[in-house]
Structures are given as structure tokens and as C-alpha cells.
PDB file of N, CA and C in Angstrom:
ATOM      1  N   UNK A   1      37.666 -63.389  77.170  1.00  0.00           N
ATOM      2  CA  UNK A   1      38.339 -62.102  77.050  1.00  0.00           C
ATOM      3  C   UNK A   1      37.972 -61.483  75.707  1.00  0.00           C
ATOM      4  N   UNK A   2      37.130 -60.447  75.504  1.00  0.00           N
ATOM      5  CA  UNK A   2      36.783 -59.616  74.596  1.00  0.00           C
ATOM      6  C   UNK A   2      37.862 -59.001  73.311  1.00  0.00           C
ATOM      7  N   UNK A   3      38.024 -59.146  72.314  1.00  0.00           N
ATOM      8  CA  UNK A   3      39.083 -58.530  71.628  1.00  0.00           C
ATOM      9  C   UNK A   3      38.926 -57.336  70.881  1.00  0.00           C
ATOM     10  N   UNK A   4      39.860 -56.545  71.289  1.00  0.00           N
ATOM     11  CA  UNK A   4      39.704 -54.872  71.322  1.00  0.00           C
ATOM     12  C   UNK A   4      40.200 -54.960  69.680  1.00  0.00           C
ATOM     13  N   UNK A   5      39.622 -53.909  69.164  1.00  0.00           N
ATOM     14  CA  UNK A   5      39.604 -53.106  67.337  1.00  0.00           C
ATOM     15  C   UNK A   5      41.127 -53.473  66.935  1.00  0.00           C
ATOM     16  N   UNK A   6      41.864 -53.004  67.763  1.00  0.00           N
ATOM     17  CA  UNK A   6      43.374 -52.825  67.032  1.00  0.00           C
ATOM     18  C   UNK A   6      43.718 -54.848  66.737  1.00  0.00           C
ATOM     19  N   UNK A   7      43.354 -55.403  67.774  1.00  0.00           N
ATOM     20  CA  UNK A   7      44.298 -56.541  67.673  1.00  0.00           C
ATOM     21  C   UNK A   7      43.145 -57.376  66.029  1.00  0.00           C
ATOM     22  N   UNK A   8      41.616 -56.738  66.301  1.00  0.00           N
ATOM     23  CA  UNK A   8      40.672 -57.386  65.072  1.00  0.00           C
ATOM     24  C   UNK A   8      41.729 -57.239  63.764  1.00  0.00           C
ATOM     25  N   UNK A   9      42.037 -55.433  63.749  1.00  0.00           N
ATOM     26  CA  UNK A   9      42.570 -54.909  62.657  1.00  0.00           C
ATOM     27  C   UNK A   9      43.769 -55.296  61.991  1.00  0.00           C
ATOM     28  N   UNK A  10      44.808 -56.101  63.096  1.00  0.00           N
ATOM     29  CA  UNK A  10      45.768 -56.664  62.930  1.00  0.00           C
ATOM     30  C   UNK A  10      46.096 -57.978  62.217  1.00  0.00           C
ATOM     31  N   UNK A  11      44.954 -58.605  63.024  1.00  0.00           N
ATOM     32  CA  UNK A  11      44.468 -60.011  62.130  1.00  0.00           C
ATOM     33  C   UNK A  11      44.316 -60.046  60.775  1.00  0.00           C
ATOM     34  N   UNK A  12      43.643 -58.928  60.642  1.00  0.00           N
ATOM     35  CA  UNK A  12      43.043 -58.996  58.594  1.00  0.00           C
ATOM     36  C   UNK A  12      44.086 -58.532  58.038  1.00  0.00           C
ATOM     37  N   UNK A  13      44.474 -57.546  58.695  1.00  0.00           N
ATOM     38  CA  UNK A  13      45.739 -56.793  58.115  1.00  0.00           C
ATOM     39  C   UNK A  13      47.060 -57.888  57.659  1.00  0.00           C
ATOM     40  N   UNK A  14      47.508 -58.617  58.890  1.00  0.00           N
ATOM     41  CA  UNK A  14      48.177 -59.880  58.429  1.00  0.00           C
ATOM     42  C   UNK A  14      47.595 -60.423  57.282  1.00  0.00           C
ATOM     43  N   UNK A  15      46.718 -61.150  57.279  1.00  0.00           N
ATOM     44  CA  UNK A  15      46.349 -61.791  55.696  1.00  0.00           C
ATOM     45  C   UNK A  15      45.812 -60.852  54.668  1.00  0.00           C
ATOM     46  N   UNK A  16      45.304 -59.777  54.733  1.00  0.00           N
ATOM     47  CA  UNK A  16      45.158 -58.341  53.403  1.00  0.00           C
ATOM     48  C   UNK A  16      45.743 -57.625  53.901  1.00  0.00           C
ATOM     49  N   UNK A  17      46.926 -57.379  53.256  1.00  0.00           N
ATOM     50  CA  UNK A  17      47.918 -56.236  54.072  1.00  0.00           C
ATOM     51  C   UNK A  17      47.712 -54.704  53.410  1.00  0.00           C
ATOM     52  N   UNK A  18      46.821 -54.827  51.918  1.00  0.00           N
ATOM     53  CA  UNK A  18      46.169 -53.606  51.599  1.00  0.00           C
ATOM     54  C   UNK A  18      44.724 -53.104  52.384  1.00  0.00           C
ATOM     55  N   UNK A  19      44.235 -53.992  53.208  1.00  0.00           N
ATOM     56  CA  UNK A  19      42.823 -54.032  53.952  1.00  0.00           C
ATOM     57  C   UNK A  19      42.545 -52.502  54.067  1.00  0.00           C
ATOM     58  N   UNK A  20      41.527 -52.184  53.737  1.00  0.00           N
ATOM     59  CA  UNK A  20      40.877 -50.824  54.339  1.00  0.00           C
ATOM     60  C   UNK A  20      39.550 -51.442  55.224  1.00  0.00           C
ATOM     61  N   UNK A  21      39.895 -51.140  56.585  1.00  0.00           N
ATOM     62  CA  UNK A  21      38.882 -51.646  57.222  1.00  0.00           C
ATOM     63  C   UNK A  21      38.220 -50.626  58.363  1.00  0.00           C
ATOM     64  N   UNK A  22      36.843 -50.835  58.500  1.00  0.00           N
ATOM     65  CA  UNK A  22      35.972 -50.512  59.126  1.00  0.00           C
ATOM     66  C   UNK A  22      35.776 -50.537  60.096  1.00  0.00           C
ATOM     67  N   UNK A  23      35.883 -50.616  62.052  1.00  0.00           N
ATOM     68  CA  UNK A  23      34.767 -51.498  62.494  1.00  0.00           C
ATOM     69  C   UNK A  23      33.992 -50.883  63.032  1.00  0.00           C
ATOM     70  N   UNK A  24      33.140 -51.417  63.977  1.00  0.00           N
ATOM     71  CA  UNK A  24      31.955 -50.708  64.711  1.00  0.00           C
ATOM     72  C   UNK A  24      32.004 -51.540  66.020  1.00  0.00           C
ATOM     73  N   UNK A  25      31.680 -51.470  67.019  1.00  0.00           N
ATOM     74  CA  UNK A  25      31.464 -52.211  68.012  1.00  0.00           C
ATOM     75  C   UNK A  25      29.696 -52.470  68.208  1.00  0.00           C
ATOM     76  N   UNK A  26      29.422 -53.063  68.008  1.00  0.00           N
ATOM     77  CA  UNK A  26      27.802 -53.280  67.734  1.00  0.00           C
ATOM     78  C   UNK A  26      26.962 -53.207  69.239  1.00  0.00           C
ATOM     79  N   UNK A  27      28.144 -54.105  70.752  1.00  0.00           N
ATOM     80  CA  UNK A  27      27.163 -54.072  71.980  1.00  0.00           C
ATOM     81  C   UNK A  27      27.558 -53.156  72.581  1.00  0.00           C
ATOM     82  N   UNK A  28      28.871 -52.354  72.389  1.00  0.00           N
ATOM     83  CA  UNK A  28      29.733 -51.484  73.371  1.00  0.00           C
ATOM     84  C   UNK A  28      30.560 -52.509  74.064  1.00  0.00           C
ATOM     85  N   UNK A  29      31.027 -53.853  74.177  1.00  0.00           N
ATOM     86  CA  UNK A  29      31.638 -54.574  74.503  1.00  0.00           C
ATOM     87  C   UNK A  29      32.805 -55.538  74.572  1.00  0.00           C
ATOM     88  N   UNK A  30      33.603 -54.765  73.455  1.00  0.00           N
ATOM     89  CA  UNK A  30      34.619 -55.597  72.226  1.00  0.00           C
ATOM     90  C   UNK A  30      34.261 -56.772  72.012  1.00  0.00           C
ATOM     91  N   UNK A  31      33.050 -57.542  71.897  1.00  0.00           N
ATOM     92  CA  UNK A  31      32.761 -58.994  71.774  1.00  0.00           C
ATOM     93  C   UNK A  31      32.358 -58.713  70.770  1.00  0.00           C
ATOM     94  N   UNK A  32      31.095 -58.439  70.213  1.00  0.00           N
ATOM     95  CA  UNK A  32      30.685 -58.046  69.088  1.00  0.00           C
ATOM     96  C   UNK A  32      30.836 -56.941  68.185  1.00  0.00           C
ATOM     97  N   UNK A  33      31.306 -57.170  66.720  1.00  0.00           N
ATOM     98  CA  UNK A  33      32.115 -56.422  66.142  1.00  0.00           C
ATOM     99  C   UNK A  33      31.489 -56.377  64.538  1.00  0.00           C
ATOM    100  N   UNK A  34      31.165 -55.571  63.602  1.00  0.00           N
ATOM    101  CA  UNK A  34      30.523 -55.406  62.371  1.00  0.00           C
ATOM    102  C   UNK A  34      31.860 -54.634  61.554  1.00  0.00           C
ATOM    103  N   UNK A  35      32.361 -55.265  60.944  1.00  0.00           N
ATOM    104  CA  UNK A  35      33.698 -55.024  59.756  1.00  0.00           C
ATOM    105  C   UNK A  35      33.634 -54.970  58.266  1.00  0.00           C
ATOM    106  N   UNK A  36      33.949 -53.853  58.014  1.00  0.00           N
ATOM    107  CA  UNK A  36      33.813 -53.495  56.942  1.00  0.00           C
ATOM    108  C   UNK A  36      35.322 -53.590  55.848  1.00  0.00           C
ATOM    109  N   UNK A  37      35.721 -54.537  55.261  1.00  0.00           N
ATOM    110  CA  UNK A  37      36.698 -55.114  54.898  1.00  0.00           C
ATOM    111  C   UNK A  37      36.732 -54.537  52.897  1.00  0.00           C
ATOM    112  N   UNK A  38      37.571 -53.692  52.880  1.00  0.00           N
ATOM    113  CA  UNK A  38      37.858 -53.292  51.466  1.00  0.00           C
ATOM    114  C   UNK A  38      39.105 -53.735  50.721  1.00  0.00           C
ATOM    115  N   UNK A  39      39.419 -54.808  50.013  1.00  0.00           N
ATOM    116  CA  UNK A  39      40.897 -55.406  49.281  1.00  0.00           C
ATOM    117  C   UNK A  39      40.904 -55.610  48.220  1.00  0.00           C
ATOM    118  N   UNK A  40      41.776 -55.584  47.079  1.00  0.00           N
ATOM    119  CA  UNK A  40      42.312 -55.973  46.259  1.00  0.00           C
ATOM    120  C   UNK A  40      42.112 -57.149  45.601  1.00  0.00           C
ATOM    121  N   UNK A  41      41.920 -58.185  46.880  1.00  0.00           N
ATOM    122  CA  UNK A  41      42.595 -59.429  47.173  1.00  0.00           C
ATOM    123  C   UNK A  41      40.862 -60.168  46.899  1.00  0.00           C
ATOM    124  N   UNK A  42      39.809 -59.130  46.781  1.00  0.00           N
ATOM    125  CA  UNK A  42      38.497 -59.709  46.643  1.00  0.00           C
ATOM    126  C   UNK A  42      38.133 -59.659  45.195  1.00  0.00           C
ATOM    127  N   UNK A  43      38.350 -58.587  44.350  1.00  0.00           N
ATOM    128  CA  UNK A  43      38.529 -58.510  43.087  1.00  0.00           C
ATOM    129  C   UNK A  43      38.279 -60.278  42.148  1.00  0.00           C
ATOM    130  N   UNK A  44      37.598 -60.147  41.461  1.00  0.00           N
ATOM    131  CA  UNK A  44      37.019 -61.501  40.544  1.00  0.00           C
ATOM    132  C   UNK A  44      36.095 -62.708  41.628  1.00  0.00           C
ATOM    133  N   UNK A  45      36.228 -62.268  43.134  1.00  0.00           N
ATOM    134  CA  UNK A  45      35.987 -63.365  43.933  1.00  0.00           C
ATOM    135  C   UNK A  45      34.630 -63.266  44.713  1.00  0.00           C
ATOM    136  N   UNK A  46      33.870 -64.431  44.306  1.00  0.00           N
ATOM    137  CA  UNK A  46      32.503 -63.976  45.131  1.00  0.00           C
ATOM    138  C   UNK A  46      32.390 -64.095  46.119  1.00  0.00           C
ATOM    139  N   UNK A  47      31.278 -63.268  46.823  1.00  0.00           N
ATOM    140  CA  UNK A  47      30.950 -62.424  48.366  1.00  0.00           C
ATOM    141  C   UNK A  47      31.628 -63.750  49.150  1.00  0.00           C
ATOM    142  N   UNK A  48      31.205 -64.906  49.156  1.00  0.00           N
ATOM    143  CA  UNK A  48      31.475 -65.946  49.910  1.00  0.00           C
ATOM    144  C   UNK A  48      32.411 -66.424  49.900  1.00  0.00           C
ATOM    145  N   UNK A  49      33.768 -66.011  49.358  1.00  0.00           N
ATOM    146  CA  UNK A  49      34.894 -66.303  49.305  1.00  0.00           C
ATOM    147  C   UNK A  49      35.464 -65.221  49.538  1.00  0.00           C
ATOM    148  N   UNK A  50      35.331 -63.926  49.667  1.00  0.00           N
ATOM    149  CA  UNK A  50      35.615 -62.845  50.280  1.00  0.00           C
ATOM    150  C   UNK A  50      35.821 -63.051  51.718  1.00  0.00           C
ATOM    151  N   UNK A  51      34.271 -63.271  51.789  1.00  0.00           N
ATOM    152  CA  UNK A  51      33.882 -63.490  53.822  1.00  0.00           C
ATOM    153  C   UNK A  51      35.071 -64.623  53.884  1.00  0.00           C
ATOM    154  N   UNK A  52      35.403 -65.489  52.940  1.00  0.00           N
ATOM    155  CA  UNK A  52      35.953 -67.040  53.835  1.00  0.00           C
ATOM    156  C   UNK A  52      37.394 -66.273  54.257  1.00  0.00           C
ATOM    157  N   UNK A  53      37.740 -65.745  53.330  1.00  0.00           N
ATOM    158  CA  UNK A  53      39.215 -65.330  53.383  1.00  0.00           C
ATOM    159  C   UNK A  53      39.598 -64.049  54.757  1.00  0.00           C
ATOM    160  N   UNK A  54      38.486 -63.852  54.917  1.00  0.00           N
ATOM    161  CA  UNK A  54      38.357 -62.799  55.659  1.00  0.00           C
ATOM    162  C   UNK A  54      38.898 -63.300  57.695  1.00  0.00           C
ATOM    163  N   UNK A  55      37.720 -64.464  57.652  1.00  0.00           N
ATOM    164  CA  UNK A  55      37.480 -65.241  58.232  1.00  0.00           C
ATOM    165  C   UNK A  55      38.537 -66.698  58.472  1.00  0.00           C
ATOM    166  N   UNK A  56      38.879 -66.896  57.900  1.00  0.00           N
ATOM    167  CA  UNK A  56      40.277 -67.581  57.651  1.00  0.00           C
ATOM    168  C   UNK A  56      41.520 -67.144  58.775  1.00  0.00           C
ATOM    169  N   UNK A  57      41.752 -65.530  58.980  1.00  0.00           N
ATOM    170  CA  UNK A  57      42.349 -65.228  59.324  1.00  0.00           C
ATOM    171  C   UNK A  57      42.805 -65.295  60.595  1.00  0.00           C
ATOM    172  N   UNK A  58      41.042 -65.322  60.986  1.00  0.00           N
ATOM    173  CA  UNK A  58      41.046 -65.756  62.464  1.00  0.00           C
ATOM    174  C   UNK A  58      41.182 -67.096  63.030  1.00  0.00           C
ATOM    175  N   UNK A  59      41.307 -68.139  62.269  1.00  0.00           N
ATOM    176  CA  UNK A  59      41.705 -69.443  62.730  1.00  0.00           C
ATOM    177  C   UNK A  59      41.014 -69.712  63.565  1.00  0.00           C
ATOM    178  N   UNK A  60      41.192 -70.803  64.896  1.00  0.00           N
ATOM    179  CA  UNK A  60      40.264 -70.751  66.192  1.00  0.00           C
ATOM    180  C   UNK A  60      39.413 -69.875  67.045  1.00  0.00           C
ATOM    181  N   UNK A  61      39.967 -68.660  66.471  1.00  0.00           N
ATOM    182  CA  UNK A  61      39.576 -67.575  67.534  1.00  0.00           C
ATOM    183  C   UNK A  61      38.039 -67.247  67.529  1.00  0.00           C
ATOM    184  N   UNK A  62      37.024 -67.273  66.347  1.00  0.00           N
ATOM    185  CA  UNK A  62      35.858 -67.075  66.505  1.00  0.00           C
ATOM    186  C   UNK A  62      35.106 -67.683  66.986  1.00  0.00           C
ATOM    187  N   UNK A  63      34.441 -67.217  67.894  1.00  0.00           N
ATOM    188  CA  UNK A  63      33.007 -67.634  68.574  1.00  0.00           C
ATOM    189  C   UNK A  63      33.628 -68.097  70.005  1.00  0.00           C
ATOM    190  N   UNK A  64      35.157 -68.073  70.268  1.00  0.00           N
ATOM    191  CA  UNK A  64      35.987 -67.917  71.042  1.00  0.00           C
ATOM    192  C   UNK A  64      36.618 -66.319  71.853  1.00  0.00           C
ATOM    193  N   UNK A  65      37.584 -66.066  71.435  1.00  0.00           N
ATOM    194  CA  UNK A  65      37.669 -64.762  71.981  1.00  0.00           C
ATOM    195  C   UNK A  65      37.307 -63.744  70.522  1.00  0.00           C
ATOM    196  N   UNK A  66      36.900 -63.871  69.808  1.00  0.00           N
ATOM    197  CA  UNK A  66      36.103 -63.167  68.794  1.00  0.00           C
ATOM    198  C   UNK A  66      34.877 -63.506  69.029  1.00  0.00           C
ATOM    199  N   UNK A  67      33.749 -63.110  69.785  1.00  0.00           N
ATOM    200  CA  UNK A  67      32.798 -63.725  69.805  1.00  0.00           C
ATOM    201  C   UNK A  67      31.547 -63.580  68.906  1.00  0.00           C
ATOM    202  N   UNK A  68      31.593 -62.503  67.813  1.00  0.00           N
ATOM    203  CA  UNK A  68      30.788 -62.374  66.597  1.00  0.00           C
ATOM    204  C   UNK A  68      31.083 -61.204  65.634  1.00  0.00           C
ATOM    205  N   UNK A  69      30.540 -61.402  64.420  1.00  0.00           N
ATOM    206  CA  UNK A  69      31.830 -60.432  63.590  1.00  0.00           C
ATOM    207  C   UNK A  69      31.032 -60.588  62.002  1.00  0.00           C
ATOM    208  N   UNK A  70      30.197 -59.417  62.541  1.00  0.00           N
ATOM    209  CA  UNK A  70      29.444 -59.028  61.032  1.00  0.00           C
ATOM    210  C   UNK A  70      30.053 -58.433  59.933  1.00  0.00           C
ATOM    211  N   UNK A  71      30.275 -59.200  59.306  1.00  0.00           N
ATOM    212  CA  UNK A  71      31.375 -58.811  58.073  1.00  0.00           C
ATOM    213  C   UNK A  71      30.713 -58.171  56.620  1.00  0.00           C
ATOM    214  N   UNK A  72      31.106 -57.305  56.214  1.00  0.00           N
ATOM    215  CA  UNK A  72      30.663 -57.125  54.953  1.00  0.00           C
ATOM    216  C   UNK A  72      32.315 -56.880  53.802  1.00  0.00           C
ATOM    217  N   UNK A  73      32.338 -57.274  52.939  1.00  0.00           N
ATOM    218  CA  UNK A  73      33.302 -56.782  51.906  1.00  0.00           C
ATOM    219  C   UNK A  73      33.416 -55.948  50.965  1.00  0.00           C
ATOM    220  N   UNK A  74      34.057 -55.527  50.186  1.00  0.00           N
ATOM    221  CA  UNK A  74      34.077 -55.069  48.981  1.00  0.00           C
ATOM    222  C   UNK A  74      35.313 -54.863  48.278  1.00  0.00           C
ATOM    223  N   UNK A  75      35.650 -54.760  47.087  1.00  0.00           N
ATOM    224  CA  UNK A  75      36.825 -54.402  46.150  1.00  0.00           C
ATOM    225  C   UNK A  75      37.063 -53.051  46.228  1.00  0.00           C
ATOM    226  N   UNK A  76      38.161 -52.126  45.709  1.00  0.00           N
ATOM    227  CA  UNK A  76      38.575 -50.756  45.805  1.00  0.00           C
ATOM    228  C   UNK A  76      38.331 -50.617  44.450  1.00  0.00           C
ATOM    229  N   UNK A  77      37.299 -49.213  44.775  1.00  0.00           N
ATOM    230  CA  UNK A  77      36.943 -48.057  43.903  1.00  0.00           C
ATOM    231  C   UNK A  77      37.437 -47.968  42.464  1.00  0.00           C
TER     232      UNK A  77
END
């Protein structure tokens, strides 16, 4: 079962509740998804601990009913 934008947005949002996020649907399919993740919460922390935290959120669900999820991060402006 494919997971639609709002419930992605919800997920990050739970663990960065300042999240400014992005997405894109990359196949037209809610399976594949490219997120653009902007927090606070990344500030002093490198790219790869950004993505983990990001990713974290989703617990079991990736590569499961998240089935791919091009992530990029960044800190606020």
C-alpha cells in the first residue's frame, strides 16, 4: 500500500515539529517520494545525521509501505 504526502508529512512532522517540508512524487505513484526536509533540529549536525534523524522517524516502514524516499536536508535561513 503506497503512502500518500500527508501521512509522509505527518511522520517528520511528529519528530521535527518545526519541519518545512517539500515533497515530490518522483513515479506518479505515492511509492516513491524525494523530500525536502528544512529544521532547526539539523543546525551543528552533519548531512548524515540529518538524513538519520529524518529517517528514524519512519521506523519499519521503509522499503515497506514507504517504498523509497530521496531525502535532502537543510537548516533555516
Amino acid at each position: 500500500m503506497p503512502m500518500p504526502a500527508a501521512e509522509i508529512e505527518a511522520i517528520i512532522r511528529a519528530a521535527l515539529p518545526d519541519a518545512q517540508i517539500t515533497l515530490t512524487d518522483l513515479a506518479g505513484d505515492n511509492d516513491h517520494w524525494a523530500a525536502h526536509v528544512v529544521s532547526a533540529a539539523f543546525i551543528g549536525k552533519p548531512r548524515v545525521a540529518q538524513h538519520k534523524l529524518v529517517y528514524a522517524a519512519f521506523g519499519g516502514r521503509m522499503g515497506g509501505e514507504l517504498h523509497a524516499l530521496q531525502l535532502t536536508t537543510a537548516v533555516p535561513n
